[in-house]
Protein backbone atom coordinates (compact mmCIF):
# COMPACT_ATOMS: atom_id res chain seq x y z
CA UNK A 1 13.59 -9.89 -16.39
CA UNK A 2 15.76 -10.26 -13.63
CA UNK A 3 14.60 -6.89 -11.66
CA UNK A 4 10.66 -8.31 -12.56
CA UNK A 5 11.39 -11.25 -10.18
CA UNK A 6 13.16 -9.36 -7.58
CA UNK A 7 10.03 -6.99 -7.58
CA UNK A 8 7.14 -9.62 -7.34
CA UNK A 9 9.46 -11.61 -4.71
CA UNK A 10 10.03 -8.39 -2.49
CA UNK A 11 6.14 -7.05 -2.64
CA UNK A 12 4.83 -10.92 -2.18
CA UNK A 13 7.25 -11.05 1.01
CA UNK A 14 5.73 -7.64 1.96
CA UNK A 15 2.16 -8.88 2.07
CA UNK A 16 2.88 -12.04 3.65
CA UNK A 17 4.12 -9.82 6.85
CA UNK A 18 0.85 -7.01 6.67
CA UNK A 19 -0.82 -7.36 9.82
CA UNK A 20 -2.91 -10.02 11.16
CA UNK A 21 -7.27 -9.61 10.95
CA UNK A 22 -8.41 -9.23 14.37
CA UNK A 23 -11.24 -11.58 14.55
CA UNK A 24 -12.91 -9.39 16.96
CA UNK A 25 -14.08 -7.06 14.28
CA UNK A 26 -17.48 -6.82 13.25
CA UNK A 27 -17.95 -8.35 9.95
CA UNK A 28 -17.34 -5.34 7.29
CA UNK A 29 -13.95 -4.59 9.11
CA UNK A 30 -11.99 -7.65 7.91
CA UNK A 31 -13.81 -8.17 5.25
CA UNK A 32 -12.45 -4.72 4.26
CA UNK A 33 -8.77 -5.53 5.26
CA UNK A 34 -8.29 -9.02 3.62
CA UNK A 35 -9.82 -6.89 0.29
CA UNK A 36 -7.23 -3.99 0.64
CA UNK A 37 -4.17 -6.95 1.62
CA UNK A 38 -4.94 -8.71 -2.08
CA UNK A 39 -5.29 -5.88 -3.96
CA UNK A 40 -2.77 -3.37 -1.89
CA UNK A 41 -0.62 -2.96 -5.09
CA UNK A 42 -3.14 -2.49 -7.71
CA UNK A 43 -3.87 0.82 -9.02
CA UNK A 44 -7.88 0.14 -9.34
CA UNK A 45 -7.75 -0.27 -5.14
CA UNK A 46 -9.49 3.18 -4.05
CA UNK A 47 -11.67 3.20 -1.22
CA UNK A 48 -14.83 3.44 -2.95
CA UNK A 49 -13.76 0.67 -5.08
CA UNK A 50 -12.83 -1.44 -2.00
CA UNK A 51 -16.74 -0.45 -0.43
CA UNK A 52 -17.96 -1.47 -3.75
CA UNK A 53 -16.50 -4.67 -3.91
CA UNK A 54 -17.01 -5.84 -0.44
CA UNK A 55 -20.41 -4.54 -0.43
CA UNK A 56 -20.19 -2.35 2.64
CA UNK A 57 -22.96 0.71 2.26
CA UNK A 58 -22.75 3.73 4.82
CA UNK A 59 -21.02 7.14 4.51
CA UNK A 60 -19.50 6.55 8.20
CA UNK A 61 -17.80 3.18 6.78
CA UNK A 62 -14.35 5.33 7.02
CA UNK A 63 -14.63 6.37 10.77
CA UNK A 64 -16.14 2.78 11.83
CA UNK A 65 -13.12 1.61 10.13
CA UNK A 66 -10.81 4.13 11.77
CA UNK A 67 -11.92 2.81 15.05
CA UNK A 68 -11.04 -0.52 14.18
CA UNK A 69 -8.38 -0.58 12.64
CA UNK A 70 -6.39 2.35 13.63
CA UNK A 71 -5.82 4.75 10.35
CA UNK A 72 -8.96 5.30 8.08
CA UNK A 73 -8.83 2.74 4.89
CA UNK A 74 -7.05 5.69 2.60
CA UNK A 75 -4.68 5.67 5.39
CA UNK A 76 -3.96 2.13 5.52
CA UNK A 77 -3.85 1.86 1.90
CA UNK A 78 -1.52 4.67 1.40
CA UNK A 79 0.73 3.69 4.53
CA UNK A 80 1.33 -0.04 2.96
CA UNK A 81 2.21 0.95 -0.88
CA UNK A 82 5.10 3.85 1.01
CA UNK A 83 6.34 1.42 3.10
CA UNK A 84 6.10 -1.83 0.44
CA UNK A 85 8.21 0.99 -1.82
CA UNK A 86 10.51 1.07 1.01
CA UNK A 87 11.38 -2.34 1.44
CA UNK A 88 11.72 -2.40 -2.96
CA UNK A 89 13.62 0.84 -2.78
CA UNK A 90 16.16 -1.11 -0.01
CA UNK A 91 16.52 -4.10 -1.92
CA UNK A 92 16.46 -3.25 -5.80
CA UNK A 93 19.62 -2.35 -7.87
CA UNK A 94 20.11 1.57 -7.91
CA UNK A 95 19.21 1.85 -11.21
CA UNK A 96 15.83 0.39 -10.83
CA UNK A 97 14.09 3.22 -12.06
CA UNK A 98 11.38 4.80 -9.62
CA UNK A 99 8.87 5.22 -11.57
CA UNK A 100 8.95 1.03 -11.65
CA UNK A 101 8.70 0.92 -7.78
CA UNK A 102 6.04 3.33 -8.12
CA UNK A 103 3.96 1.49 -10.24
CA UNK A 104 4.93 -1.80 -8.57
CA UNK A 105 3.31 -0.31 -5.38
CA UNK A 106 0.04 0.84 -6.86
CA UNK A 107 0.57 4.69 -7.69
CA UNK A 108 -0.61 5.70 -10.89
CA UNK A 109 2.64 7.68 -11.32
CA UNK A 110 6.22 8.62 -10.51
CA UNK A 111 5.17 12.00 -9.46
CA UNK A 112 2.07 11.06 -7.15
CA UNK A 113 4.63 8.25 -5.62
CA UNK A 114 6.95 10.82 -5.41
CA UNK A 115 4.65 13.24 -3.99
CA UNK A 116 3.13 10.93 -0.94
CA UNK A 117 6.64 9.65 -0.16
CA UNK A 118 7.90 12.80 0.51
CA UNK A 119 4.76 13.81 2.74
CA UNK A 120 5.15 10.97 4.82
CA UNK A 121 8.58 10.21 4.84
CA UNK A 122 10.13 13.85 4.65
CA UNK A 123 12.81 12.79 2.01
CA UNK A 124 11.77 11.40 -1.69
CA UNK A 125 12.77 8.23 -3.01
CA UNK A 126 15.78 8.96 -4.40
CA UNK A 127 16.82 10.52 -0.92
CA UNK A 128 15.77 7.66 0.79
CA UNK A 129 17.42 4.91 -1.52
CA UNK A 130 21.03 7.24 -1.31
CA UNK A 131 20.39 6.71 2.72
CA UNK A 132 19.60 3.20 2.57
C-alpha cells in the first residue's frame, strides 16, 4: 500500500511540473495539451482517442500540432510517460517491480515500456534505476 502512495504522489508531482499552455495557440492546440496532461498516464490516451475526445477533425491535426508545440502529439505523449517513469524509477524502492512503473505511466506492458525506454533513453529501466 505503501509503494501505491509513493506512485500516485510521484506521477501527481510530475504533472503538476508538465509544461505551461501557451495561450497563443489557436484553439485545438491547448485544447489538445490540457487533454493529453489529464489523461498522460492512462492507457486509453492514443492520439486518435485524444482527436476524438477533443473533437479536433483533420488528417494534418499531427503536423499543425508539431508546429505548435514542438514534437507531434505521439511524441509528446510518449516523451512524458519515459520521463514520468524516470522520476518513479529514481524515487521508488528497488524492488518496485517495473512492470508497476510501466503501467503506472500508461504502457500497456512491461515489454512495450521496456521497449520505448530503451529507444529513447539508450539503457532499459533496470539500467537506468542501477545508475540512478
Amino acid at each position: 500500500m505503501r509503494d501505491y502512495y509513493h506512485t500516485k504522489k510521484t506521477l501527481e508531482t510530475y504533472r503538476k511540473e508538465l509544461p505551461e499552455i501557451d495561450s497563443g495557440w489557436p484553439p485545438p492546440v491547448p485544447r489538445a495539451v490540457r487533454c493529453i496532461h489529464t489523461h498522460l498516464l492512462e492507457p486509453r490516451l492514443t492520439v486518435r482517442w485524444m482527436r476524438k475526445q477533443c473533437r479536433i477533425n483533420g488528417h494534418n491535426f499531427s503536423a499543425f500540432f508539431k508546429y505548435y508545440v514542438g514534437p507531434s502529439p505521439q511524441e509528446y505523449i510518449i516523451k512524458h510517460r519515459i520521463a514520468a517513469g524516470c522520476r518513479l524509477l529514481q524515487s521508488a524502492p528497488e524492488d518496485y517491480p517495473i512492470l508497476h512503473v510501466a503501467l503506472a505511466v500508461g504502457f500497456s506492458s512491461h515489454s512495450a515500456f521496456t521497449r520505448t525506454f530503451k529507444r529513447r533513453r539508450g539503457i532499459t529501466p533496470s539500467e537506468f534505476r542501477q545508475l540512478s
